[in-house]
N, C-alpha and C. Protein backbone atom coordinates (compact mmCIF):
# COMPACT_ATOMS: atom_id res chain seq x y z
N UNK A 1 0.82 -1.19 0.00
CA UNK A 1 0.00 0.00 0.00
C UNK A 1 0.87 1.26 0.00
N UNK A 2 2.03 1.39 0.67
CA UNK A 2 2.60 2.47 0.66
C UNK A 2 3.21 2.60 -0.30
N UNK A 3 3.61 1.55 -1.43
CA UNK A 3 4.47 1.41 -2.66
C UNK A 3 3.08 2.39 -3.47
N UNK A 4 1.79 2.20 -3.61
CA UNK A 4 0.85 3.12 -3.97
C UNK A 4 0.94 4.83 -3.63
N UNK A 5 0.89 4.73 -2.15
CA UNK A 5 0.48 5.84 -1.87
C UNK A 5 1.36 6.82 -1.72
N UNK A 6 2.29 6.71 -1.89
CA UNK A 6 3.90 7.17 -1.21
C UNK A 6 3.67 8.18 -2.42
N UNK A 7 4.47 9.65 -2.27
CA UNK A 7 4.68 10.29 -3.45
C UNK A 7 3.48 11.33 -3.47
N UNK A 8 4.07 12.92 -4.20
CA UNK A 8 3.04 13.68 -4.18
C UNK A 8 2.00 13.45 -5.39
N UNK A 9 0.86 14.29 -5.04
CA UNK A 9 -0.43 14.40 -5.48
C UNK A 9 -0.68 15.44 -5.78
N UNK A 10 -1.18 16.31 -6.95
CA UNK A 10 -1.67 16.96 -7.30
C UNK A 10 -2.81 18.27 -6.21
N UNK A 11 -3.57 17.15 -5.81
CA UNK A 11 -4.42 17.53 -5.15
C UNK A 11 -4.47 17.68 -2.97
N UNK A 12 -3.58 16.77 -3.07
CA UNK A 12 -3.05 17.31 -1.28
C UNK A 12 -1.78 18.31 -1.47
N UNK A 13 -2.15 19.59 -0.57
CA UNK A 13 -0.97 20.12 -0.49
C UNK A 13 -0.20 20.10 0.51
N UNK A 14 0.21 18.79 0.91
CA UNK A 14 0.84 18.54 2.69
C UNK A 14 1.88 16.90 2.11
N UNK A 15 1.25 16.87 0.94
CA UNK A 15 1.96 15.60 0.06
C UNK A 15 3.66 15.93 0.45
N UNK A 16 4.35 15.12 -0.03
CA UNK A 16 5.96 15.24 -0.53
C UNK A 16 6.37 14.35 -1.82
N UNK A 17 7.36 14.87 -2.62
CA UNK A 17 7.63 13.95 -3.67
C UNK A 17 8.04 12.65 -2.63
N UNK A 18 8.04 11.58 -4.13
CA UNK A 18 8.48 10.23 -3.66
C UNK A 18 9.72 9.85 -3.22
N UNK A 19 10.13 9.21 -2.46
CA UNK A 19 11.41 8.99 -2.07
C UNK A 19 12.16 7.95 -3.09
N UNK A 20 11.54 7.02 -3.81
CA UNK A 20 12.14 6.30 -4.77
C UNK A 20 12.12 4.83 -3.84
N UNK A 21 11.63 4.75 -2.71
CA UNK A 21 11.76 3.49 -1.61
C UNK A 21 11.10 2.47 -2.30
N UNK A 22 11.18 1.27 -2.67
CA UNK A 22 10.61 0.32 -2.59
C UNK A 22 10.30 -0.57 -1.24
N UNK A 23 9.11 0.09 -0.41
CA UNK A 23 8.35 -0.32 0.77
C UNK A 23 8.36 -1.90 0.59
N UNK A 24 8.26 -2.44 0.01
CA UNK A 24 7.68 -3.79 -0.08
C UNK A 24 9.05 -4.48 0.07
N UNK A 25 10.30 -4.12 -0.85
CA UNK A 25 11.65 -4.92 -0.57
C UNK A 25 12.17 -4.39 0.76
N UNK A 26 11.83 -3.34 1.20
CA UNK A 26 12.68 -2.80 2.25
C UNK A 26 11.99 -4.25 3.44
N UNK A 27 10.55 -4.58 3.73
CA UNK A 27 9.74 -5.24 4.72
C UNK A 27 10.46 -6.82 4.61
N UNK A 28 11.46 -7.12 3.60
CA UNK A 28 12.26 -8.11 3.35
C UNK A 28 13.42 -8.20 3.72
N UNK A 29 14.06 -7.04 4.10
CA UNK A 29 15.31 -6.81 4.77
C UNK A 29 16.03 -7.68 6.13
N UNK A 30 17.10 -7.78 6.05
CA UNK A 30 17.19 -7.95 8.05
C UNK A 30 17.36 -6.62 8.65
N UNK A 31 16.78 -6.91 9.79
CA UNK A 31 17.66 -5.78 11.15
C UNK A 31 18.56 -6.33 11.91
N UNK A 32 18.85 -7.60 11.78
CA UNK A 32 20.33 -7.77 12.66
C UNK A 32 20.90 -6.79 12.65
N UNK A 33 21.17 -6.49 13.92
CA UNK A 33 22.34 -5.57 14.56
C UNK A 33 21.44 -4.11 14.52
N UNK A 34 20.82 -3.85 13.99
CA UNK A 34 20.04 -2.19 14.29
C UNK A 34 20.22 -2.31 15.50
N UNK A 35 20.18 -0.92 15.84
CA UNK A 35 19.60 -0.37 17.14
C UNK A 35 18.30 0.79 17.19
N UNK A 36 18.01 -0.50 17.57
CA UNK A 36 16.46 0.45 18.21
C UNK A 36 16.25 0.67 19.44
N UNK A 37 15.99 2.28 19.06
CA UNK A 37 15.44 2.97 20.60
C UNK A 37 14.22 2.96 20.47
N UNK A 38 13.31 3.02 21.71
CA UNK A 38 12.15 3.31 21.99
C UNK A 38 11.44 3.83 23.53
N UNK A 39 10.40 4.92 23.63
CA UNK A 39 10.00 4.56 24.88
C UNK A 39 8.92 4.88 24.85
N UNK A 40 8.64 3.51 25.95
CA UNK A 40 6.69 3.49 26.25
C UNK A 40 5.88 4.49 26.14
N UNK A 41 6.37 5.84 26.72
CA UNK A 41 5.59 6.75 26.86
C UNK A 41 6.00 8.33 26.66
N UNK A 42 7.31 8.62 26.26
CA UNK A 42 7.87 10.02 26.10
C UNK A 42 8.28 10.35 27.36
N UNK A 43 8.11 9.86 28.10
CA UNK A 43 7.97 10.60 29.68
C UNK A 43 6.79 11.10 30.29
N UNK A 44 5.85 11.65 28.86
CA UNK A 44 4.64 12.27 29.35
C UNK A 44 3.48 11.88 29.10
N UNK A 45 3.07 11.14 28.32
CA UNK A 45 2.12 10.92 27.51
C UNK A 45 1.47 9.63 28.32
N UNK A 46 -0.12 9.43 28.57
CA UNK A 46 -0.46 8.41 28.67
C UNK A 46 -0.89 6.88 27.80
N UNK A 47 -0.19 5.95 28.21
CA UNK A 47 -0.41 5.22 27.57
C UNK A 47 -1.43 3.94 28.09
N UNK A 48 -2.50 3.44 27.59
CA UNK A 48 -3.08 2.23 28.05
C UNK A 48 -2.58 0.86 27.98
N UNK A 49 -3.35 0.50 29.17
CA UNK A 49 -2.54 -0.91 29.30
C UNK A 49 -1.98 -1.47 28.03
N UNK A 50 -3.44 -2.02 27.46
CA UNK A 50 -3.45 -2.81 26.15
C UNK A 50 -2.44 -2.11 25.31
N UNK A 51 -1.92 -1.35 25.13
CA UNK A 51 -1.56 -0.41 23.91
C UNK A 51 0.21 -0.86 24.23
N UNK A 52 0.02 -0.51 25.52
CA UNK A 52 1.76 -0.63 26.06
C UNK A 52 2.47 -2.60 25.67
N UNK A 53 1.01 -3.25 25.94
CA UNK A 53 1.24 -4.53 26.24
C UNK A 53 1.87 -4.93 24.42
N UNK A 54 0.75 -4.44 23.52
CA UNK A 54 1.50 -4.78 22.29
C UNK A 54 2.88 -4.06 21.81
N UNK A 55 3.12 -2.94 22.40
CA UNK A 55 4.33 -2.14 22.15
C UNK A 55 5.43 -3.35 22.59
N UNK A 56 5.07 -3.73 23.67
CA UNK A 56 6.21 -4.88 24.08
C UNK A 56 6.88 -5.97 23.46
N UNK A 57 5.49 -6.29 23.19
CA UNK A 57 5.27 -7.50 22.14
C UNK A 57 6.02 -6.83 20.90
N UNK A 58 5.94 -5.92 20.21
CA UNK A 58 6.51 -5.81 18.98
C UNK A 58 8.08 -5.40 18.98
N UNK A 59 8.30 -5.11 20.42
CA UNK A 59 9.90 -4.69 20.98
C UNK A 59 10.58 -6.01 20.90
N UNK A 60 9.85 -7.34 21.77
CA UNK A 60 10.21 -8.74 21.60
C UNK A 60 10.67 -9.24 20.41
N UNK A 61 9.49 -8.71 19.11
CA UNK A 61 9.96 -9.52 17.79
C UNK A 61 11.55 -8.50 17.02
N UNK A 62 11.59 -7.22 17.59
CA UNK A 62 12.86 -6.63 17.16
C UNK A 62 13.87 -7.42 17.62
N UNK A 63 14.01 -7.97 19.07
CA UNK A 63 14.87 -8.46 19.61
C UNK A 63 15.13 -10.14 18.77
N UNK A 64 13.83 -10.69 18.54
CA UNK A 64 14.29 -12.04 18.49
C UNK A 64 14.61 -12.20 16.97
N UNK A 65 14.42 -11.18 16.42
CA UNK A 65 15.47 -11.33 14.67
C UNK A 65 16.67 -10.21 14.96
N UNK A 66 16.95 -10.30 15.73
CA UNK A 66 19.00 -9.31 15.92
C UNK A 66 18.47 -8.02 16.58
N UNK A 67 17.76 -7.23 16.47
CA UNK A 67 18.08 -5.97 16.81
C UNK A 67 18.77 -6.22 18.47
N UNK A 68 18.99 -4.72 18.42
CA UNK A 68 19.03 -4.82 19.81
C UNK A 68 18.46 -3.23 20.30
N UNK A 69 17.28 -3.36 21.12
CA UNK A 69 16.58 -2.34 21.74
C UNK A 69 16.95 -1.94 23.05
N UNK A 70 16.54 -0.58 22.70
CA UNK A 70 16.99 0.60 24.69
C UNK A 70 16.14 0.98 24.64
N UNK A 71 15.83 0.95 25.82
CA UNK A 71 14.34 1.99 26.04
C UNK A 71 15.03 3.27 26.44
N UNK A 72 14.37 4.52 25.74
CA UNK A 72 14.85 5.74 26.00
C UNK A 72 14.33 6.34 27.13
N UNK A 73 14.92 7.66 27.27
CA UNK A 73 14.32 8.45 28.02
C UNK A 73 14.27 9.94 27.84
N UNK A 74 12.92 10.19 27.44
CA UNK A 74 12.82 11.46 26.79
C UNK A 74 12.36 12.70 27.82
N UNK A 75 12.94 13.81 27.64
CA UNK A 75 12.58 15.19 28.61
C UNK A 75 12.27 15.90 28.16
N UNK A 76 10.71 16.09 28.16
CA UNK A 76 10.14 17.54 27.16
C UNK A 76 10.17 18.54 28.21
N UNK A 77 10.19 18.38 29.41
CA UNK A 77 10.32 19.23 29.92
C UNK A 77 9.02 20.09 30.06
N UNK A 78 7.87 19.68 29.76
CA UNK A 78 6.29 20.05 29.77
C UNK A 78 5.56 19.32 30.05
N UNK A 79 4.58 19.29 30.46
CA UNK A 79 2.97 18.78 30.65
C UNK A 79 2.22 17.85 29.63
N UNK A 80 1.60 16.92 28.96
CA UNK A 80 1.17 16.36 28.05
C UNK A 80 0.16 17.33 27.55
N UNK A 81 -0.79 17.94 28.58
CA UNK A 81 -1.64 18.85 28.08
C UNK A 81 -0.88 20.29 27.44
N UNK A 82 0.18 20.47 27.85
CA UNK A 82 0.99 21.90 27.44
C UNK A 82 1.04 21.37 26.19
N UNK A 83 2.22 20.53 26.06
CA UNK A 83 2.69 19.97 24.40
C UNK A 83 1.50 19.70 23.45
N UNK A 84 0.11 19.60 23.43
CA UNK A 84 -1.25 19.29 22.78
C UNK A 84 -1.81 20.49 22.79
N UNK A 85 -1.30 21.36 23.71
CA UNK A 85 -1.73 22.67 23.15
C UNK A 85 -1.00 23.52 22.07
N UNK A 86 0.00 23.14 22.72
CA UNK A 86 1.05 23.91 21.31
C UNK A 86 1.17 23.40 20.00
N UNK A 87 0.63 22.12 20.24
CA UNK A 87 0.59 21.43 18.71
C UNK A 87 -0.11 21.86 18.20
N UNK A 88 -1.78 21.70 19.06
CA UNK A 88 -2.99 22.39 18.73
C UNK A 88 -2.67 23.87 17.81
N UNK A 89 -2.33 24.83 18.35
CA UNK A 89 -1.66 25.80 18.19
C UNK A 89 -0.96 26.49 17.07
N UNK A 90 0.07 25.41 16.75
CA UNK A 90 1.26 25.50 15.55
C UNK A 90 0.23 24.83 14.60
N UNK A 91 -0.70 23.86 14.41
CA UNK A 91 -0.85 23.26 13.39
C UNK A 91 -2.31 23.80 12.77
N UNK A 92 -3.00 24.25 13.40
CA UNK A 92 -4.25 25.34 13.32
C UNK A 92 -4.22 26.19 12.35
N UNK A 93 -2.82 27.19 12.63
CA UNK A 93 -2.49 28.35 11.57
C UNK A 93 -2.09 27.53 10.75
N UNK A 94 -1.35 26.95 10.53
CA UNK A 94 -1.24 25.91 8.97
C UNK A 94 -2.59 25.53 8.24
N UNK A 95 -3.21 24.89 9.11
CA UNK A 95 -4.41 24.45 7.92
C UNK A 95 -5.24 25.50 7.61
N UNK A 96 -5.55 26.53 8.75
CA UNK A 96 -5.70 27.89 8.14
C UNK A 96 -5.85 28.15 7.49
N UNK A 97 -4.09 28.58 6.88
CA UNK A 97 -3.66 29.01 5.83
C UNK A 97 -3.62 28.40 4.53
N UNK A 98 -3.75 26.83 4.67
CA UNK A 98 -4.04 26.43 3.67
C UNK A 98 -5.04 26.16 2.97
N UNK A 99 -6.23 26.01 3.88
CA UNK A 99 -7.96 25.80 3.52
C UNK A 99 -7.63 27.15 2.92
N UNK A 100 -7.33 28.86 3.88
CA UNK A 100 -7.73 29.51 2.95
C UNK A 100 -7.46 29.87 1.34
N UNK A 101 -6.37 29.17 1.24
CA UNK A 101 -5.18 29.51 0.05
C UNK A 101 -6.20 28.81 -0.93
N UNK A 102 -6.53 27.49 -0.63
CA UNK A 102 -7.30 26.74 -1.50
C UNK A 102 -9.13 26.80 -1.60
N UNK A 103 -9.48 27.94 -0.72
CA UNK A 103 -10.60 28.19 -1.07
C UNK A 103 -10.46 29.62 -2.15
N UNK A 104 -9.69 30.57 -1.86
CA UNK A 104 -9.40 31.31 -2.61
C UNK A 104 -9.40 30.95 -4.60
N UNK A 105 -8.81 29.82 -4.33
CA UNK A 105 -8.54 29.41 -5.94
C UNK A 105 -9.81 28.97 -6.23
N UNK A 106 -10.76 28.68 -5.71
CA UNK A 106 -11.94 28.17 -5.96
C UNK A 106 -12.44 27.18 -5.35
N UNK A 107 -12.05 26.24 -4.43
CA UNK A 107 -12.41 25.32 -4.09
C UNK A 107 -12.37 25.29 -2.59
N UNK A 108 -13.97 25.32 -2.10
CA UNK A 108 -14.21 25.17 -0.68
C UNK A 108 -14.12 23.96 -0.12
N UNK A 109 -12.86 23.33 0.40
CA UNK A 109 -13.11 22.38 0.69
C UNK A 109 -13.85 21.75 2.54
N UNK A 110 -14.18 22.99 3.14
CA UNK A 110 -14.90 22.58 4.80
C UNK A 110 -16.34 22.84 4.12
N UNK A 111 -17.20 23.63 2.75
CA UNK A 111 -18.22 23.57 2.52
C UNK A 111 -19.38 23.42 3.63
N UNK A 112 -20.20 22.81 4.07
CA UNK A 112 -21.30 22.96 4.80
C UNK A 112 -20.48 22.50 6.18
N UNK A 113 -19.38 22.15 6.40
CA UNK A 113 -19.22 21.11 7.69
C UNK A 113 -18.24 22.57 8.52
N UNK A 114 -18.04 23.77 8.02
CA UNK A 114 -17.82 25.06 8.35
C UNK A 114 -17.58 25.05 9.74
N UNK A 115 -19.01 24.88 10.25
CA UNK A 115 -19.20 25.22 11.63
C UNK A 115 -19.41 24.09 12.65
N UNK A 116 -18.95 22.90 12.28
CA UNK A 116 -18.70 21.73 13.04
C UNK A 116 -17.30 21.78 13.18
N UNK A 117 -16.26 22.43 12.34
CA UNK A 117 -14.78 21.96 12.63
C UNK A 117 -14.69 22.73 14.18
N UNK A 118 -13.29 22.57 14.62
CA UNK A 118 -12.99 23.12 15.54
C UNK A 118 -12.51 24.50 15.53
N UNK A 119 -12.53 25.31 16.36
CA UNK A 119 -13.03 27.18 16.58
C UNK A 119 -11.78 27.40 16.29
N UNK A 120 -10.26 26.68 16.54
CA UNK A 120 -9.26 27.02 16.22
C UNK A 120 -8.69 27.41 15.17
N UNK A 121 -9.31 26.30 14.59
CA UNK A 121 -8.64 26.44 13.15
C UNK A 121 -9.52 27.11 12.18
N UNK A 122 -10.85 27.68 12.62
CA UNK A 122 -11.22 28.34 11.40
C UNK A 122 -11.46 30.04 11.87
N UNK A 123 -10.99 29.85 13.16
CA UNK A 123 -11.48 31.59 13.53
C UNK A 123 -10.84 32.16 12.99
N UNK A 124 -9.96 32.19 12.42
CA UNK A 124 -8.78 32.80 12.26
C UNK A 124 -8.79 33.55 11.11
N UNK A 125 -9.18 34.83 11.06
CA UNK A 125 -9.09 36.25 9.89
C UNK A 125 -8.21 35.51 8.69
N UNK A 126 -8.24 35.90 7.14
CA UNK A 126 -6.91 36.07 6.18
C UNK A 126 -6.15 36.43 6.58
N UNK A 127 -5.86 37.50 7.65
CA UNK A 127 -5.03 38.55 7.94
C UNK A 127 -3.96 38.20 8.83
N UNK A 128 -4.83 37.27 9.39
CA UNK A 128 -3.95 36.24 10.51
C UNK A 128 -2.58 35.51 10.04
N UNK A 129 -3.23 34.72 8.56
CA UNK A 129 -2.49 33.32 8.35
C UNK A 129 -1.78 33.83 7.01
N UNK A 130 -1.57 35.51 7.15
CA UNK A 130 -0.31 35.62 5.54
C UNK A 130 1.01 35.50 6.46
C-alpha cells in the first residue's frame, strides 16, 4: 500500500515527492544488529494498558530477529496537556492558511461542515495566516 500511496499528489498540499523506496523490498530486509530505541511513553504521555502490552510484544519480535533495543528516556520538559496545546496551536495556523489559500482558488473544501470543525482552526481572519 505504501508502494501506492507514497509520493506527491496533485491535489493534497501537505503531500511530498516520492522517495524512490521500494516499501515492499525494504519489509524483506534484516535488522540484525540495528539499534532500536524506543519509549513506552515520552515521559509524558499516557499510555493504556493494552496499547503498552503490544508495544512490548513488537519490541520482543525486534529483539528475536537481531536488533538490539533501549528503552529511551525522553525530557520535554512540559505537561502532556501543554505539548497538545502547542501542537494544537502550531498546526491550526497551517491548515488555516491552507484551507484559505485553496478556497481562494476556488475550491471550498470545509463547505457545509464550516461550523462543526474546531473554533481554532477556522477563527482565524486572512489577515492572521499571511
Amino acid at each position: 500500500m505504501l508502494n501506492v500511496m507514497a509520493g506527491e499528489h496533485p491535489r493534497d498540499p501537505f503531500s511530498l515527492p516520492g522517495s524512490g523506496t521500494d516499501f515492499v523490498a525494504e519489509t524483506r530486509r534484516s535488522i540484525e544488529g540495528f539499534r532500536i530505541a524506543y519509549s513506552p511513553s515520552f515521559g509524558v504521555f499516557p499510555v493504556e494498558e493494552e496499547v503498552g502490552a503490544i508495544v512490548r510484544e513488537a519490541v520482543g519480535a525486534f529483539e528475536s530477529t537481531g536488533a538490539r533495543v533501549e528503552e529511551a528516556s525522553v525530557g520535554f520538559g512540559h505537561s502532556q496537556s501543554e505539548l497538545s496545546e502547542l501542537w494544537e496551536r502550531e498546526v491550526s495556523v497551517k491548515y488555516a492558511a491552507t484551507l484559505e489559500n485553496i478556497r481562494r482558488g476556488g475550491m471550498d473544501l470545509l463547505g457545509e461542515h464550516r461550523g462543526i470543525s474546531r473554533p481554532n482552526t477556522l477563527n482565524l481572519r486572512s489577515a492572521d495566516v499571511r
